[in-house]
C-alpha atoms as a PDB file:
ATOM      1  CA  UNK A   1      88.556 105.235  14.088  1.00  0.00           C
ATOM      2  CA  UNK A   2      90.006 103.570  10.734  1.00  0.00           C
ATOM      3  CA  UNK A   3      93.271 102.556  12.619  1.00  0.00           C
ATOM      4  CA  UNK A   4      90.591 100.688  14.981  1.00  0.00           C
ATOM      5  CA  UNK A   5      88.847  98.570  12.357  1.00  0.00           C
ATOM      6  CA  UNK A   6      91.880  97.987  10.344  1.00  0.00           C
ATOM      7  CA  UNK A   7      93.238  96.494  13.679  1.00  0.00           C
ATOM      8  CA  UNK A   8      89.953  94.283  14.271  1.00  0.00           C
ATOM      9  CA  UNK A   9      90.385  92.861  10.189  1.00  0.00           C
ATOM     10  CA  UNK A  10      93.774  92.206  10.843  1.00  0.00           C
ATOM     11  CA  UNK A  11      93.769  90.373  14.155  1.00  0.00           C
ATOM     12  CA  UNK A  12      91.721  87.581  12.878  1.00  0.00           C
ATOM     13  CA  UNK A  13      94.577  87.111   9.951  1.00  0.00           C
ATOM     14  CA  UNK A  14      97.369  86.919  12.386  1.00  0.00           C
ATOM     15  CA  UNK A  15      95.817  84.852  14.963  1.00  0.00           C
ATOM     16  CA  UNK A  16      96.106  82.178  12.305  1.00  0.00           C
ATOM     17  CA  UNK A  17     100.296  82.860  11.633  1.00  0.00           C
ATOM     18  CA  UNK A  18     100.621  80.385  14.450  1.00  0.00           C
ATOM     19  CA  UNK A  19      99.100  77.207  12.654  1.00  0.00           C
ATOM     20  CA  UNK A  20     100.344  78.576   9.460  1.00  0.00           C
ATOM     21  CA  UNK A  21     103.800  79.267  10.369  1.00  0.00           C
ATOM     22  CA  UNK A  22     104.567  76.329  13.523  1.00  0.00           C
ATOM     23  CA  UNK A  23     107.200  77.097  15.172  1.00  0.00           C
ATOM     24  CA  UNK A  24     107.647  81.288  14.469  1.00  0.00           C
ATOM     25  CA  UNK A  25     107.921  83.063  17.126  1.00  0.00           C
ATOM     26  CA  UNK A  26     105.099  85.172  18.413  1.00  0.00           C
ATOM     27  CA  UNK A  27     103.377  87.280  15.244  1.00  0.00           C
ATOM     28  CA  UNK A  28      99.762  87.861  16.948  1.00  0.00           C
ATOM     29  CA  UNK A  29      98.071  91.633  17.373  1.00  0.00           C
ATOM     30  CA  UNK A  30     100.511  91.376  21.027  1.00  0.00           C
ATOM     31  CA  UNK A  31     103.185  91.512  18.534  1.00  0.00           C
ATOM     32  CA  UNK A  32     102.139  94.669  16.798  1.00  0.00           C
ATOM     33  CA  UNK A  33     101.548  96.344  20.196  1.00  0.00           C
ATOM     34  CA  UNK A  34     105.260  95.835  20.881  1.00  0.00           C
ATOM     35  CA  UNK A  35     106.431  97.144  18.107  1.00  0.00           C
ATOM     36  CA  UNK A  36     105.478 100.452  18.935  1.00  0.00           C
ATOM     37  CA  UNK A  37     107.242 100.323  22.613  1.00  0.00           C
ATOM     38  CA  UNK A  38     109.981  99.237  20.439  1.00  0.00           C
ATOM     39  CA  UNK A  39     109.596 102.373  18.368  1.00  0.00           C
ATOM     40  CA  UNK A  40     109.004 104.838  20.920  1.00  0.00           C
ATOM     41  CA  UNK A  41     112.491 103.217  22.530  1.00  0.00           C
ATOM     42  CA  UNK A  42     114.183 103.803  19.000  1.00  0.00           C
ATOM     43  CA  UNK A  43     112.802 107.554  18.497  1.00  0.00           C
ATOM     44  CA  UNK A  44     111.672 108.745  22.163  1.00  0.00           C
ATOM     45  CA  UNK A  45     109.493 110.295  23.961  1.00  0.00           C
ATOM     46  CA  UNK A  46     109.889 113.267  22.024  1.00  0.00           C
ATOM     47  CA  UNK A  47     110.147 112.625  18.381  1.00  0.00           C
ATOM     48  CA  UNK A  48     107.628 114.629  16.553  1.00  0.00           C
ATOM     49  CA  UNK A  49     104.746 112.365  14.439  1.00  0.00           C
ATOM     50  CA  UNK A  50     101.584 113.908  13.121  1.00  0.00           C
ATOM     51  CA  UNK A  51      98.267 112.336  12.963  1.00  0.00           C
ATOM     52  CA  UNK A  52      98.874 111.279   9.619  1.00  0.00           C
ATOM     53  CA  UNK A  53     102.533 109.442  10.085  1.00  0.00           C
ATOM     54  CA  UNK A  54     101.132 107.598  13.277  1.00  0.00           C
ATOM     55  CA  UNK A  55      98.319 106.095  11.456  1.00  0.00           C
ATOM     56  CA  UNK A  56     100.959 105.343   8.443  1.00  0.00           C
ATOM     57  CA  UNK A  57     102.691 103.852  10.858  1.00  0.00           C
ATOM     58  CA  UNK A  58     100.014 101.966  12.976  1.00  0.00           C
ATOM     59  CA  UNK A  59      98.956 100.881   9.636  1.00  0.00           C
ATOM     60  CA  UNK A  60     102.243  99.334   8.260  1.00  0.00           C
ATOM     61  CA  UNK A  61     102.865  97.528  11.922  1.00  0.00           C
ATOM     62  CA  UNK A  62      99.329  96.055  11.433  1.00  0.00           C
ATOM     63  CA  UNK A  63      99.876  94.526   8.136  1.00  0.00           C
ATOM     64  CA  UNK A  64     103.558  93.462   8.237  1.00  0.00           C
ATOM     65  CA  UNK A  65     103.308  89.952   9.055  1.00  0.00           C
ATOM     66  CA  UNK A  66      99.703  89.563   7.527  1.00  0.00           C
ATOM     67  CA  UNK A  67     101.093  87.509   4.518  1.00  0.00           C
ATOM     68  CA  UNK A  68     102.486  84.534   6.845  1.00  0.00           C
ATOM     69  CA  UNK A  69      98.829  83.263   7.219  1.00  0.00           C
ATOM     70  CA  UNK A  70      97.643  81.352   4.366  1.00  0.00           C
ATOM     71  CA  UNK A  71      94.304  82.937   4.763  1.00  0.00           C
ATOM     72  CA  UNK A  72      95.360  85.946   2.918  1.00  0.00           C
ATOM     73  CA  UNK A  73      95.766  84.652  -0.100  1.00  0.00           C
ATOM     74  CA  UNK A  74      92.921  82.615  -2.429  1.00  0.00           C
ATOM     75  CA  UNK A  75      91.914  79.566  -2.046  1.00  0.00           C
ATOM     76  CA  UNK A  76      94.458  79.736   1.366  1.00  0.00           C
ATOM     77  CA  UNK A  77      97.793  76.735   1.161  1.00  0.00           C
ATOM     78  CA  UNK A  78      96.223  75.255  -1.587  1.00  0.00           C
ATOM     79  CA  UNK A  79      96.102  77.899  -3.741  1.00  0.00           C
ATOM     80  CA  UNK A  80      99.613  79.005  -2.910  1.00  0.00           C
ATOM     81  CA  UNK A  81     100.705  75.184  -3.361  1.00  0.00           C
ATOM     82  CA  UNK A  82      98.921  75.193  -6.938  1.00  0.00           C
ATOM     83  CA  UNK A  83      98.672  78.364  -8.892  1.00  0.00           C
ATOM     84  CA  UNK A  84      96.210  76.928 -11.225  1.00  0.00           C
ATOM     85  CA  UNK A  85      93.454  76.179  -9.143  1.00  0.00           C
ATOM     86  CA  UNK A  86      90.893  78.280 -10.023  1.00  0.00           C
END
């Protein structure tokens, strides 16, 4: 499933928010679990989501804290902390 694999990519990105970012709070692939018992709280048990919005949705909670590790982004801090690296 693509939601699967997207999830497996991401989780090795924000296993490293923790050195990136010392001192956040908790931004690991637990964290995107929870956010969609938080959504289910918002919406309930009954709000209506096709296929399409959940993986949407499943994709967005995946990648929404993705950018606080370094190791997005070329060339990682260094890159970020010099532009002109090449």
């Amino acid at each position: 499933m693509a939601l699967d694999e997207l999830e497996r990519h991401v989780t090795k990105l924000l296993a490293n928010i923790a050195e990136d970012c010392q001192g956040l709070t908790v931004h690991d692939v637990s964290h995107v679990h929870q956010l969609w018992h938080v959504a289910s709280t918002i919406c309930g048990p009954d709000y209506p989501i096709n296929p399409l919005e959940g993986f949407v949705l499943g994709a967005a909670f995946l990648i929404h804290d993705a950018g606080l590790t370094a190791s997005v982004y070329p060339k990682g801090v260094e890159g970020l902390m010099n532009p002109l690296i090449s």
